[in-house]
Protein backbone atom coordinates (compact mmCIF):
# COMPACT_ATOMS: atom_id res chain seq x y z
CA UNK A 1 -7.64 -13.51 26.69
CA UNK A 2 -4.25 -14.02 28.01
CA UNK A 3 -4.11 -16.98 30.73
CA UNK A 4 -3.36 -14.33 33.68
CA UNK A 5 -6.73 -12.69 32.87
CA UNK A 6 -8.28 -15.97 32.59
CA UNK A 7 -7.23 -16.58 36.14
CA UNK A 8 -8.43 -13.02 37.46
CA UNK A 9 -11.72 -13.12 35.90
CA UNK A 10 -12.10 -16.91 37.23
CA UNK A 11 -11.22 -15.53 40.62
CA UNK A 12 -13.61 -12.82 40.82
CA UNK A 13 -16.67 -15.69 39.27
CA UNK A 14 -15.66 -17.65 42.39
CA UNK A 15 -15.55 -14.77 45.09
CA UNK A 16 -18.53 -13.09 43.80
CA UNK A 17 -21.02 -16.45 42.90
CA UNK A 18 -22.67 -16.37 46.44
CA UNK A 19 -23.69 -12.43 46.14
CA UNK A 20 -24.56 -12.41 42.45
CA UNK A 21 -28.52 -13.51 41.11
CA UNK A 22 -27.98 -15.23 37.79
CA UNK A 23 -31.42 -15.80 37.40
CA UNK A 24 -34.42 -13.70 36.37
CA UNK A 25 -34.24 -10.20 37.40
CA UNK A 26 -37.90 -9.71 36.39
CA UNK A 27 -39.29 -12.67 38.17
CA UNK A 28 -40.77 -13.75 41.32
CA UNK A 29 -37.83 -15.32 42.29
CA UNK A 30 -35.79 -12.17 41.83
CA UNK A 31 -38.41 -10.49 44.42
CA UNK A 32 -38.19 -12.90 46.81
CA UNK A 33 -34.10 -13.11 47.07
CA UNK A 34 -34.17 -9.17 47.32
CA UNK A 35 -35.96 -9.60 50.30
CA UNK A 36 -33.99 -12.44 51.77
CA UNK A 37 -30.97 -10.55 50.87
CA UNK A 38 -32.48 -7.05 52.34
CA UNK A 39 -31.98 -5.09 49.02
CA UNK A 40 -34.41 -2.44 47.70
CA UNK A 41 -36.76 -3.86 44.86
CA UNK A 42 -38.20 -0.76 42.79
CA UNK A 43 -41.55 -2.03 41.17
CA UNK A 44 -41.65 0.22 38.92
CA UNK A 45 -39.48 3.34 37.48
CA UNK A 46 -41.52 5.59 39.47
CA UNK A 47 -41.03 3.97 42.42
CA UNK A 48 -37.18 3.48 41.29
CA UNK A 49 -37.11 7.11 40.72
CA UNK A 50 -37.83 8.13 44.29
CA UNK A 51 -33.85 7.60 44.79
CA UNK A 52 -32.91 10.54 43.46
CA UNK A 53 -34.36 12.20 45.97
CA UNK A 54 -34.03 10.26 49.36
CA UNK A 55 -32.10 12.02 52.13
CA UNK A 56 -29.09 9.69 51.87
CA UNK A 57 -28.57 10.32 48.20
CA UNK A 58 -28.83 14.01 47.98
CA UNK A 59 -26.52 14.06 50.90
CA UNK A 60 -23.72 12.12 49.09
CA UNK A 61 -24.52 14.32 45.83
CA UNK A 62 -24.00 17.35 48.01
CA UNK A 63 -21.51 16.40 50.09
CA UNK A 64 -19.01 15.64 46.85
CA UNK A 65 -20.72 18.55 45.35
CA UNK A 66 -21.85 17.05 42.21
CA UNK A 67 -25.39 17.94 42.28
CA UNK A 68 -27.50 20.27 44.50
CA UNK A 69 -31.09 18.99 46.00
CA UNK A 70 -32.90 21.82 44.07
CA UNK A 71 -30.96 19.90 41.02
CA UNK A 72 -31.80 16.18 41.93
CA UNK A 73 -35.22 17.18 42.57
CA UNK A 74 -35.68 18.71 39.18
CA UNK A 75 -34.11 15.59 37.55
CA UNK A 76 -36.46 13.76 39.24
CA UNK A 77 -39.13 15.39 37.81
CA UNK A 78 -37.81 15.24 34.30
CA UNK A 79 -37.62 11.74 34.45
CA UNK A 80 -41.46 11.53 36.18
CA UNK A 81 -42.68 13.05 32.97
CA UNK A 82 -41.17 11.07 30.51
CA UNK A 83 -42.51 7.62 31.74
C-alpha cells in the first residue's frame, strides 16, 4: 500500500476507534454497549427482519422510489419463511 494510503487508512483507525466495537458482536458485552450507545440490537433474524417494514424505512424506500411498501412487505415475508 502506497505510504499516502497508509496515512488515510491510519487516519480513519484513529477518528473512528471511539465509535467502532472490536470485540464480540455475539456476546454479552456487545449487548450491553448497544444499549449504552442507544443502537438497535436484533436478537434474532426475525426480530432483525421487522426493519424492512418499520415506518421510517419504507418511507425512505418510497420516498427515493426504490421499493414500494406492498414490495418491502412481501420481502419481508420471503425472508420470514426461509429462516
Amino acid at each position: 500500500m502506497a505510504p499516502k494510503a497508509l496515512a488515510v487508512v491510519r487516519d480513519i483507525v484513529k477518528e473512528t476507534r471511539r465509535i467502532r466495537f472490536e470485540g464480540n458482536n455475539y456476546s454479552a458485552d456487545w449487548h450491553k454497549e448497544a444499549a449504552k450507545r442507544g443502537l438497535p440490537n436484533a436478537k434474532n433474524t426475525p426480530e432483525a427482519l421487522e426493519t424492512f417494514i418499520s415506518k421510517d424505512v419504507v418511507s425512505l424506500y418510497e420516498r427515493y422510489k426504490v421499493l414500494s411498501k406492498e414490495e418491502l412487505e412481501a420481502k419481508h415475508e420471503i425472508k420470514l419463511e426461509a429462516t
